[in-house]
N, C-alpha and C. Protein backbone atom coordinates (compact mmCIF):
# COMPACT_ATOMS: atom_id res chain seq x y z
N UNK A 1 69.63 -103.27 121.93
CA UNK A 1 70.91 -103.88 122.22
C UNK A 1 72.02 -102.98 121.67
N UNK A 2 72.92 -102.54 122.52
CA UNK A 2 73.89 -101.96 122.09
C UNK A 2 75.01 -102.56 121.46
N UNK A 3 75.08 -101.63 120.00
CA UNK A 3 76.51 -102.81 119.07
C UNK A 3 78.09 -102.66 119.74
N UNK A 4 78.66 -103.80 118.88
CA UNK A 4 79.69 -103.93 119.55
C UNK A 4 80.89 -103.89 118.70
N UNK A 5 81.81 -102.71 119.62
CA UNK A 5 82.61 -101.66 118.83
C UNK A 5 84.44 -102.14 118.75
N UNK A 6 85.35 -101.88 118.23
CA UNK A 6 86.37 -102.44 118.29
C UNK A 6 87.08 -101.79 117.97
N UNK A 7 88.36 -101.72 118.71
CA UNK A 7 89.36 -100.78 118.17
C UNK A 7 90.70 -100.67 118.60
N UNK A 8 91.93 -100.00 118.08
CA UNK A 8 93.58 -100.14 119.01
C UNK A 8 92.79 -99.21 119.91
N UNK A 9 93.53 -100.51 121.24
CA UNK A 9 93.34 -99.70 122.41
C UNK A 9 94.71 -99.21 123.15
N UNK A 10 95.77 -99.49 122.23
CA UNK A 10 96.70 -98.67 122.54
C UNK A 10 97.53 -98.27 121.75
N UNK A 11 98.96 -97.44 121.90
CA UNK A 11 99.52 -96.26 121.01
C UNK A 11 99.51 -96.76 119.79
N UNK A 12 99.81 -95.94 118.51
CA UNK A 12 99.78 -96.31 117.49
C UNK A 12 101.03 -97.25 116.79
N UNK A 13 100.77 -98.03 116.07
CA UNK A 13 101.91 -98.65 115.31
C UNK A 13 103.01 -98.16 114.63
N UNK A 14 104.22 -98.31 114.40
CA UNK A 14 104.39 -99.52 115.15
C UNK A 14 105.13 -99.57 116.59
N UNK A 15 104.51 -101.00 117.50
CA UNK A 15 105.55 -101.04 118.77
C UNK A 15 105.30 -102.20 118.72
N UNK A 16 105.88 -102.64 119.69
CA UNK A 16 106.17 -104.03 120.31
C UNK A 16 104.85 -105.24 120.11
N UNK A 17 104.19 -104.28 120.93
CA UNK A 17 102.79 -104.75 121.27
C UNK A 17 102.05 -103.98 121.10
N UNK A 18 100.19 -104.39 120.34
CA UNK A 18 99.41 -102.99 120.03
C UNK A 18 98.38 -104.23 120.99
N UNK A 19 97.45 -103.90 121.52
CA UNK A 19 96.08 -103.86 122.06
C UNK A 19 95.49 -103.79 121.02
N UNK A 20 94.14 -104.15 121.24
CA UNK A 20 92.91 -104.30 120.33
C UNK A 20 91.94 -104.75 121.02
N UNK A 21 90.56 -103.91 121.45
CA UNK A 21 89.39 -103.93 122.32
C UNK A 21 88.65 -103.81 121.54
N UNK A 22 87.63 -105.31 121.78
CA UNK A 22 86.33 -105.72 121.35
C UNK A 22 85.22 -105.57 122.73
N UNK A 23 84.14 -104.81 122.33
CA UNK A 23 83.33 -104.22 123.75
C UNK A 23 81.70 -104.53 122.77
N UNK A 24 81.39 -105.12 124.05
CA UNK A 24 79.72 -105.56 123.22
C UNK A 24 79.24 -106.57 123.54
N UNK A 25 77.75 -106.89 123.16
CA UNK A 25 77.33 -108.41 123.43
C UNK A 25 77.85 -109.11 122.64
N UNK A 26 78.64 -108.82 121.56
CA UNK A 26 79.15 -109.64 120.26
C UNK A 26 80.53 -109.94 120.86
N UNK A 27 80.87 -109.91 121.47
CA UNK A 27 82.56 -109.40 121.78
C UNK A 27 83.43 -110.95 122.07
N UNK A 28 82.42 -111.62 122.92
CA UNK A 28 83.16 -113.06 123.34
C UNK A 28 83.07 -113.83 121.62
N UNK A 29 81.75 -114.03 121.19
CA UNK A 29 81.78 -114.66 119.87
C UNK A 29 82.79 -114.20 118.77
N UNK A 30 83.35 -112.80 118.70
CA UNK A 30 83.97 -112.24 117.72
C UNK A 30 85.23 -112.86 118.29
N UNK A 31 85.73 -113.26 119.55
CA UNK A 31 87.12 -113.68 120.10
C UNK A 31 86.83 -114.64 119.63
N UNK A 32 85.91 -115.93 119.99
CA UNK A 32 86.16 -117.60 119.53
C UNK A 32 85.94 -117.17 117.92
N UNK A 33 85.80 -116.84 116.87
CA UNK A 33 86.05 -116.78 115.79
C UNK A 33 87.10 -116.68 115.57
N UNK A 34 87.57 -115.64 115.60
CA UNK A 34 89.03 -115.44 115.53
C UNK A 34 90.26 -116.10 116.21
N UNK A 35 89.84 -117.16 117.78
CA UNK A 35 91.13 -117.44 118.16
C UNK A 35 90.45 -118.86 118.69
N UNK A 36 89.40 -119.30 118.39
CA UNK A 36 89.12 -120.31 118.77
C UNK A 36 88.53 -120.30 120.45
N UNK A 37 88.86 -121.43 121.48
CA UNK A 37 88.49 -121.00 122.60
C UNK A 37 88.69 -120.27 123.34
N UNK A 38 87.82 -119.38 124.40
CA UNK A 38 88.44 -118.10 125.00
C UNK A 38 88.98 -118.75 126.23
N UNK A 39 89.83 -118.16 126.85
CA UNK A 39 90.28 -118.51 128.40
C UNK A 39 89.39 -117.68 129.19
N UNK A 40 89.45 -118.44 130.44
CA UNK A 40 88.28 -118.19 131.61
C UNK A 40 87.88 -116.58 132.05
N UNK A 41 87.37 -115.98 132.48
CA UNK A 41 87.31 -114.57 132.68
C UNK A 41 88.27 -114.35 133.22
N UNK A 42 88.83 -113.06 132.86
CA UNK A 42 89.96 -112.38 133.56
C UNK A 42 91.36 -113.01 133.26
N UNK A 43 91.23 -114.18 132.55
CA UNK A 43 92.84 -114.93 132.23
C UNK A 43 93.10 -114.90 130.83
N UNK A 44 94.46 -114.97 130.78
CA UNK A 44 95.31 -114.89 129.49
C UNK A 44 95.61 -115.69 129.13
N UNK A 45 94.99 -116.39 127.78
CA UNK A 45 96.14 -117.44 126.30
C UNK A 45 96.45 -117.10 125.77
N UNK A 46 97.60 -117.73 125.32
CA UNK A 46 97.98 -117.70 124.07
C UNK A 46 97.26 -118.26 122.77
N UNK A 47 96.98 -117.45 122.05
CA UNK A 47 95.82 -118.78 120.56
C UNK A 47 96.43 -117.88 119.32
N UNK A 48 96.69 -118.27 118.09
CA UNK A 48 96.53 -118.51 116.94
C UNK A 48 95.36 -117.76 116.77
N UNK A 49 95.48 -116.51 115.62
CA UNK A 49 94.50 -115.86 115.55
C UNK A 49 93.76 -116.47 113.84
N UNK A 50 93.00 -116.28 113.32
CA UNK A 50 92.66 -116.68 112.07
C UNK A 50 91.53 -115.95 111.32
N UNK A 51 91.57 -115.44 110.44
CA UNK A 51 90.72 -115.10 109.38
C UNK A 51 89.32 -116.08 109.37
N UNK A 52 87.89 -115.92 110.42
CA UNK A 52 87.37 -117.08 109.75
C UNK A 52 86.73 -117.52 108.58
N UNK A 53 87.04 -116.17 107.43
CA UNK A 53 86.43 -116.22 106.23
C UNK A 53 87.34 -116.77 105.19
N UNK A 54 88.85 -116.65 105.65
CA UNK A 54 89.48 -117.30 104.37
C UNK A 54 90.24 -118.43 105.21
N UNK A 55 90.57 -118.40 106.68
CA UNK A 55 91.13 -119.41 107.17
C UNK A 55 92.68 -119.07 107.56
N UNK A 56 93.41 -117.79 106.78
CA UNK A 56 94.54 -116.97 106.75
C UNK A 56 95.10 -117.42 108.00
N UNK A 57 95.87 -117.38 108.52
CA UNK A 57 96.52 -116.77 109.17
C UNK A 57 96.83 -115.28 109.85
N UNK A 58 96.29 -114.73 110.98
CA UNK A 58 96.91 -113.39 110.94
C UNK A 58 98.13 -113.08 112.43
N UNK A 59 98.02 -113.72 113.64
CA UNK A 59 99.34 -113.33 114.15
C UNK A 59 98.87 -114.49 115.13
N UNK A 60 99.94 -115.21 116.39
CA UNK A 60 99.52 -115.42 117.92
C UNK A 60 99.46 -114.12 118.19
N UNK A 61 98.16 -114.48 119.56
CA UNK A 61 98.44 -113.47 120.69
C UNK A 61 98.08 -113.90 121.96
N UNK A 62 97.93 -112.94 122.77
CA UNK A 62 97.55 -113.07 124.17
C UNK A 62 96.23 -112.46 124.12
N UNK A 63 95.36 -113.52 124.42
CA UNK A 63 93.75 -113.08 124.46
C UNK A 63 93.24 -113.20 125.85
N UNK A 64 92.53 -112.39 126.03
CA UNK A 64 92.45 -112.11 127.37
C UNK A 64 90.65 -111.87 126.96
N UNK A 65 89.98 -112.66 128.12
CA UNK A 65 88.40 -112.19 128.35
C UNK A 65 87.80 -111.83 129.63
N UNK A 66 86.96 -110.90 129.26
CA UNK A 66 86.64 -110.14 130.58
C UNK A 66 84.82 -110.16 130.79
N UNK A 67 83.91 -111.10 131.44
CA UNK A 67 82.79 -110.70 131.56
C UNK A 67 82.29 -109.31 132.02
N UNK A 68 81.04 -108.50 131.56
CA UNK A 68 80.35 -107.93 132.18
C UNK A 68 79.49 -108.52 133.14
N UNK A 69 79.47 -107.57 134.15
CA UNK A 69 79.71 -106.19 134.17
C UNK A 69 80.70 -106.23 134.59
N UNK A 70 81.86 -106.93 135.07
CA UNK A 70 82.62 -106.59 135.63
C UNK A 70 84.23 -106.19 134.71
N UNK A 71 83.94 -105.81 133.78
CA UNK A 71 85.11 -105.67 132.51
C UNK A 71 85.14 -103.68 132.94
N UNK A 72 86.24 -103.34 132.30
CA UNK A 72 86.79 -101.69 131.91
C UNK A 72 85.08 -101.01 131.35
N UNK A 73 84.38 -101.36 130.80
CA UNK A 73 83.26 -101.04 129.81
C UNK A 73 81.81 -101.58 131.04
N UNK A 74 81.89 -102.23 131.41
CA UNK A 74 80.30 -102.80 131.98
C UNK A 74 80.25 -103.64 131.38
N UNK A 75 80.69 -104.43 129.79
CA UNK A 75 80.27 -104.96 129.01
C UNK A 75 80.91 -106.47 128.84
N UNK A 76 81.09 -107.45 128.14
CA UNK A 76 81.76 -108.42 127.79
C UNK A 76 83.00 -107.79 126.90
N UNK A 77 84.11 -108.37 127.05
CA UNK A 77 84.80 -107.72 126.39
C UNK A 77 86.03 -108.80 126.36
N UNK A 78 86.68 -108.94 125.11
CA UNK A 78 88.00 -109.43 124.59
C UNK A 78 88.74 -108.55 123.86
N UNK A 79 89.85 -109.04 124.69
CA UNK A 79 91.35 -107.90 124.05
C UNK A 79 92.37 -109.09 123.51
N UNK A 80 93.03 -108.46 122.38
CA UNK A 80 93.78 -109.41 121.57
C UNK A 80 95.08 -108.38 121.77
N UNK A 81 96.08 -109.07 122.31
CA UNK A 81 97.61 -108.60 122.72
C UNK A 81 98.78 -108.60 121.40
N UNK A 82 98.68 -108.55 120.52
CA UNK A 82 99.02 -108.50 119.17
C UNK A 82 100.47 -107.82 118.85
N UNK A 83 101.53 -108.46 117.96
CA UNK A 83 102.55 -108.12 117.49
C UNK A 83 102.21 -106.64 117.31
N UNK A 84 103.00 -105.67 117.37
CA UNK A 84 102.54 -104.13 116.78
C UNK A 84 102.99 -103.72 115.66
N UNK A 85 103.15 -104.30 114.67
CA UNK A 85 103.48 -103.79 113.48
C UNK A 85 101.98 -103.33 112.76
N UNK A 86 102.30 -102.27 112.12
CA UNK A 86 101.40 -101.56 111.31
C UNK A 86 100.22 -102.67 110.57
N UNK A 87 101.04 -103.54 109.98
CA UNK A 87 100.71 -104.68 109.02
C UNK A 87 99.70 -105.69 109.81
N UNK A 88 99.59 -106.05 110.94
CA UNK A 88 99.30 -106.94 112.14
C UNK A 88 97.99 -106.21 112.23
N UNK A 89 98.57 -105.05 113.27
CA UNK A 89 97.28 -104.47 113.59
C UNK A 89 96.20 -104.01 112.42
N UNK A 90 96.29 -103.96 111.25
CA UNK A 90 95.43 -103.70 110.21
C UNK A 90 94.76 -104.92 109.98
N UNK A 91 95.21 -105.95 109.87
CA UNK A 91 95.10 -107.27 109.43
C UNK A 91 93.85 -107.44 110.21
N UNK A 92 94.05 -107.73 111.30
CA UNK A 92 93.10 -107.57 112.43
C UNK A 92 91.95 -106.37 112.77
N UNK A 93 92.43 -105.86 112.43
CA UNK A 93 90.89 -104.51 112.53
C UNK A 93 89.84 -104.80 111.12
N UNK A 94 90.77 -105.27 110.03
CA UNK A 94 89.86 -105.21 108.67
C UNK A 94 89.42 -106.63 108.87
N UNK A 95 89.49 -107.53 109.20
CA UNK A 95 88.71 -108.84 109.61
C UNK A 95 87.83 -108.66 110.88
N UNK A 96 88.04 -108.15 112.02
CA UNK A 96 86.87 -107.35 112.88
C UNK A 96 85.76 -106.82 112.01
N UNK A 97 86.21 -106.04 111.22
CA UNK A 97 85.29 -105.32 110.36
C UNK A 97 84.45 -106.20 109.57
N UNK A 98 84.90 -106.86 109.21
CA UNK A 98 83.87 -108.00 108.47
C UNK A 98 82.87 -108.66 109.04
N UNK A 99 83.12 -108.94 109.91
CA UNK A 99 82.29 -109.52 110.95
C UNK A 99 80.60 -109.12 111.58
N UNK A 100 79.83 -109.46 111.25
CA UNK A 100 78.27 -109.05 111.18
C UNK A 100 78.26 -108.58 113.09
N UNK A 101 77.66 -107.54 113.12
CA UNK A 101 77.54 -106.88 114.34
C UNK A 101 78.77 -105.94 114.50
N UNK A 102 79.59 -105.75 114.35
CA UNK A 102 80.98 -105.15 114.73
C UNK A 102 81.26 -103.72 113.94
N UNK A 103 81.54 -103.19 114.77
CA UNK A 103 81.82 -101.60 114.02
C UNK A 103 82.86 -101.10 114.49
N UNK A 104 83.86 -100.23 114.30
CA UNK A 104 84.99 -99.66 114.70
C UNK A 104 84.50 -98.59 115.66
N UNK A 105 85.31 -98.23 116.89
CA UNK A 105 84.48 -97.37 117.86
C UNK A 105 85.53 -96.01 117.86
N UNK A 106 84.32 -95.26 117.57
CA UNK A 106 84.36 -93.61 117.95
C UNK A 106 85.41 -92.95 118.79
N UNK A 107 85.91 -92.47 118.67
CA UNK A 107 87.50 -91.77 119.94
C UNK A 107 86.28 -91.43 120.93
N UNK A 108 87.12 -92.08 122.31
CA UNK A 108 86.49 -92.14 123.29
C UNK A 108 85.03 -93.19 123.87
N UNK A 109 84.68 -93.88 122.75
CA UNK A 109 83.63 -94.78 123.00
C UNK A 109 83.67 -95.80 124.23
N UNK A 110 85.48 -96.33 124.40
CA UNK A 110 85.03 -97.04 125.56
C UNK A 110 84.81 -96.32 126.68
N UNK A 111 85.71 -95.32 127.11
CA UNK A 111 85.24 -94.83 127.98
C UNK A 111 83.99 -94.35 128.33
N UNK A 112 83.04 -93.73 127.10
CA UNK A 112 81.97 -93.07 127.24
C UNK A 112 81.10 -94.50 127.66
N UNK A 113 81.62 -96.10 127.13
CA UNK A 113 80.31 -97.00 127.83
C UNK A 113 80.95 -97.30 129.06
N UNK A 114 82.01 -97.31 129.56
CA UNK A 114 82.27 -97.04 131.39
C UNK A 114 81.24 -96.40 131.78
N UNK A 115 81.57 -94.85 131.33
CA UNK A 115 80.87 -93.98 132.39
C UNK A 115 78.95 -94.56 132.16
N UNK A 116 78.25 -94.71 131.22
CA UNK A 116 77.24 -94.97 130.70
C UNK A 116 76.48 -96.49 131.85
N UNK A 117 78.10 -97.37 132.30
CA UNK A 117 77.57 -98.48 132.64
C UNK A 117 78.11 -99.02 134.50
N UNK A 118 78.11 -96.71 134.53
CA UNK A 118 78.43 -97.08 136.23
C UNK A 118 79.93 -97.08 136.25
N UNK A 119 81.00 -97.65 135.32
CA UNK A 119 81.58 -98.40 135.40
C UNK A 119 83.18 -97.15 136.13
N UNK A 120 82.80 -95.68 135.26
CA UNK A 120 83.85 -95.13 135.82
C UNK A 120 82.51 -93.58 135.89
N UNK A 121 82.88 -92.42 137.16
CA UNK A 121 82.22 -91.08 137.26
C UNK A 121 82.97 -90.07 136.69
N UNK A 122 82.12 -89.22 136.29
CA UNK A 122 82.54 -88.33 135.21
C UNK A 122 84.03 -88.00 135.66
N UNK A 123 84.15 -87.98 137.29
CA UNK A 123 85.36 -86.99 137.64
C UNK A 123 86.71 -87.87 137.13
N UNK A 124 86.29 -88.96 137.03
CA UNK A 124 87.20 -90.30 136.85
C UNK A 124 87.42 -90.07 135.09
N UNK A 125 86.65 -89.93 134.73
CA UNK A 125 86.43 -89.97 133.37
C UNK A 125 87.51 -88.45 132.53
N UNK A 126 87.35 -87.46 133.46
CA UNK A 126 88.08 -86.56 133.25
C UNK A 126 89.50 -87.14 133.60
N UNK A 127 89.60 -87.58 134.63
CA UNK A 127 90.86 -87.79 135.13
C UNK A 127 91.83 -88.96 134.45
N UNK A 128 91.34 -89.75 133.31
CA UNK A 128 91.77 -90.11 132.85
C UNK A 128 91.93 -89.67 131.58
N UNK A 129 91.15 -88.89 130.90
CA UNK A 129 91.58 -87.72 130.07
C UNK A 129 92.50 -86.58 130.14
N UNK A 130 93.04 -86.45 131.24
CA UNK A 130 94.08 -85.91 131.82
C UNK A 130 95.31 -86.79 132.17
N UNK A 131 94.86 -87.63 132.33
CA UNK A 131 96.52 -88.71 132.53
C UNK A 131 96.85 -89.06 131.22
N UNK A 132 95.77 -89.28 130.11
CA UNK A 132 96.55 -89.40 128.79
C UNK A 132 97.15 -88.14 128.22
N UNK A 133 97.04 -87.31 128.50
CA UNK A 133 97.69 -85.83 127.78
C UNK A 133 98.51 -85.46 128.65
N UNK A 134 98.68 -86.00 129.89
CA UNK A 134 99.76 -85.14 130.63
C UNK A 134 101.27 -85.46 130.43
N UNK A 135 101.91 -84.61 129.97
CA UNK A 135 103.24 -84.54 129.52
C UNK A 135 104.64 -83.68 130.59
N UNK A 136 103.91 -83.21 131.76
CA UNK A 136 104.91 -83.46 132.75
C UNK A 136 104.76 -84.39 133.68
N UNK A 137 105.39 -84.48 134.77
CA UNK A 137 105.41 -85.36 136.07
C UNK A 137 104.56 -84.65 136.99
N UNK A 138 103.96 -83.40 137.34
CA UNK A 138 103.43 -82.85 137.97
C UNK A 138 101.77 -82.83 137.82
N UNK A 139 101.54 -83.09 136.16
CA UNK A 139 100.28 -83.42 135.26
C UNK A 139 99.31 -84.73 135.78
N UNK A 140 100.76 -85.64 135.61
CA UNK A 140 100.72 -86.90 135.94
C UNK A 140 100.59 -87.51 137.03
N UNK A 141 100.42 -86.87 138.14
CA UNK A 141 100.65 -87.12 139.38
C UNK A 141 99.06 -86.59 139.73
N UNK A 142 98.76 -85.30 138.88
CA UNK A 142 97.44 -84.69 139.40
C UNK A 142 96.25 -85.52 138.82
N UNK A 143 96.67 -86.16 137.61
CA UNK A 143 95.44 -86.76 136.78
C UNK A 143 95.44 -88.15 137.43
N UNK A 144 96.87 -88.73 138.00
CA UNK A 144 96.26 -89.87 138.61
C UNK A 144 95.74 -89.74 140.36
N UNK A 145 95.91 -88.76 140.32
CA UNK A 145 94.84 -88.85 141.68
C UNK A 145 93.82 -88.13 141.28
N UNK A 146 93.22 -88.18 140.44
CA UNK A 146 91.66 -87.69 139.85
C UNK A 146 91.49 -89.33 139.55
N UNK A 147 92.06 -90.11 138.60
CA UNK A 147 91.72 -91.09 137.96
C UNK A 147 90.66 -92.11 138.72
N UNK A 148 90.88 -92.04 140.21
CA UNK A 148 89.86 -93.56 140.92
C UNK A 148 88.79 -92.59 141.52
N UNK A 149 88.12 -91.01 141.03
CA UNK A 149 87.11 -90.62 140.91
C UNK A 149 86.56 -90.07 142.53
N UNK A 150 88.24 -89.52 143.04
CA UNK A 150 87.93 -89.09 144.72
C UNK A 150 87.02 -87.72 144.44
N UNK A 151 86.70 -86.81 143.82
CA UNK A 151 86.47 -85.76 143.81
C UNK A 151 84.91 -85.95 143.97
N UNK A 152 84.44 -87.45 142.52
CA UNK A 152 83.05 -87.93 143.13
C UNK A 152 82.66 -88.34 143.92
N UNK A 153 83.63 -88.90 144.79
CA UNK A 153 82.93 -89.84 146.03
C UNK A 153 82.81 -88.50 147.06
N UNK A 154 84.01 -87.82 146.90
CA UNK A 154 83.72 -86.46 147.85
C UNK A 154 82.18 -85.99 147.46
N UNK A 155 81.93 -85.43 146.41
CA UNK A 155 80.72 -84.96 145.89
C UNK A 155 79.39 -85.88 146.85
N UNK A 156 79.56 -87.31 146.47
CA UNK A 156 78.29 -88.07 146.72
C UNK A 156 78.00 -87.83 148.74
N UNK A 157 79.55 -88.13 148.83
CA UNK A 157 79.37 -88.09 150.48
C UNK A 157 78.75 -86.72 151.19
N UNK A 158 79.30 -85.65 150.33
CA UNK A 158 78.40 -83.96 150.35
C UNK A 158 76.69 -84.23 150.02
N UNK A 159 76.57 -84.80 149.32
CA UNK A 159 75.03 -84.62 148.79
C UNK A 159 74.20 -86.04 149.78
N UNK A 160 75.03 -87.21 150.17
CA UNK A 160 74.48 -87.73 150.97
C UNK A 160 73.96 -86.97 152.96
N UNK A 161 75.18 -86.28 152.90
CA UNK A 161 75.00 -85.39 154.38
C UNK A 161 73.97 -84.16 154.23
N UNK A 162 73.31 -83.65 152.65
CA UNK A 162 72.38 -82.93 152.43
C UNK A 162 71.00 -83.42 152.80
N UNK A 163 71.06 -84.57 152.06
CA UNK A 163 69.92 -85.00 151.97
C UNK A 163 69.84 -85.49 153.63
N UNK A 164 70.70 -86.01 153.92
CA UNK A 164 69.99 -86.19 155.54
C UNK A 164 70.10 -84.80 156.51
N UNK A 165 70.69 -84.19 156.33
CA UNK A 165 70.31 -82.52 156.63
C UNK A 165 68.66 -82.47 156.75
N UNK A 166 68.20 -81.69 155.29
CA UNK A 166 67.27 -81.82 155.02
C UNK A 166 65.98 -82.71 155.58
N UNK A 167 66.41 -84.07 156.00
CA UNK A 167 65.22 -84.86 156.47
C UNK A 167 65.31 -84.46 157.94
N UNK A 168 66.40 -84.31 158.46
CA UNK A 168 66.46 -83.90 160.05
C UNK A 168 65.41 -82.04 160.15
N UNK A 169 65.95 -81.52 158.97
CA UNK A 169 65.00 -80.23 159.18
C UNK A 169 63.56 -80.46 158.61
N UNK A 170 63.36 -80.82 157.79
CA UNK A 170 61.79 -81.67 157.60
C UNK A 170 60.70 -81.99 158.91
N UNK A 171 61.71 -83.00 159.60
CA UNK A 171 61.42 -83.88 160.98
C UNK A 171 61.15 -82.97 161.68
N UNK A 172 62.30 -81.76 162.10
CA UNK A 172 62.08 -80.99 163.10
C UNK A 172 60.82 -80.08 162.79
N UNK A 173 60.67 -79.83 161.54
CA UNK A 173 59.41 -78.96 161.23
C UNK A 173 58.01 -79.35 161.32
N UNK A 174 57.86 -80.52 161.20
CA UNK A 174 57.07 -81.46 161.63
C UNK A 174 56.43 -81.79 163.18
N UNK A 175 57.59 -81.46 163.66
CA UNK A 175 57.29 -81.65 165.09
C UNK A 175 57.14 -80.58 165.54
């Protein structure tokens, strides 16, 4: 069983709003701990987040749950929409951390369980490694048309017209 990893899933503190992605079979249980009931797949509440070891208090947010396979990851997954102050988002990662099963994930981990779970192809995978670093408009324009992974589907549709190549020259050799 693969563990389940957690981490800001977006820019660093402080802003407005920070993200925070829980990815794993642990991922729905680590949300109802912390915010009580989850809302339906794919929808957003608002809940009261809480410490469930001391009972604390740590911010509202917007919790959002996503079944696998059909989540960013392949996996089950809850994201907590969180005030972005430095103070917030810590609060919340060091109570994740406590939590039996849960580990902080590796730069690049979600993406690497996309690609791992089907979920995005390498070319996609690049291409969104390129839309986060691209710092002109011209960057940005190239990495998001890499991003929905046309270069693979080109690839597959090449290697699908091989392989039936191949069986047509097979056939003919045959005969």
């Amino acid at each position: 069983m693969a563990d389940t990893i957690f981490a800001l899933a977006s820019g660093r503190p402080p802003a407005a709003i920070a993200i925070v992605r829980v990815s794993g079979p642990r991922a729905h249980e680590a949300g109802r701990l912390l915010g009580g009931e989850l809302p339906g797949a794919r929808h957003a509440a608002l809940r009261e987040l809480t410490d469930p070891a001391s009972g604390g208090h740590l911010d509202q947010a917007l919790v959002l749950r996503f079944d696998g396979p059909r989540s960013s990851t392949g996996e089950d997954v809850v994201e907590f929409h969180i005030h972005g102050g430095r103070a917030v988002s810590d609060a919340l990662l060091g109570v994740l951390g406590t939590l039996g099963g849960l580990r902080l994930a590796r730069p690049g981990e979600f993406t690497r369980r996309a690609f791992e779970n089907g979920r995005l192809d390498l070319t996609a995978v690049e291409g969104l490694a390129d839309l986060i670093a691209a710092e002109t408009e011209a960057q940005r324009r190239h990495a998001f048309r890499q991003l929905p992974g046309l270069l693979g589907k080109r690839a597959e549709s090449w290697r699908r017209k091989l392989i039936e190549a191949l069986a047509l020259l097979e056939a003919s050799i045959d005969f």
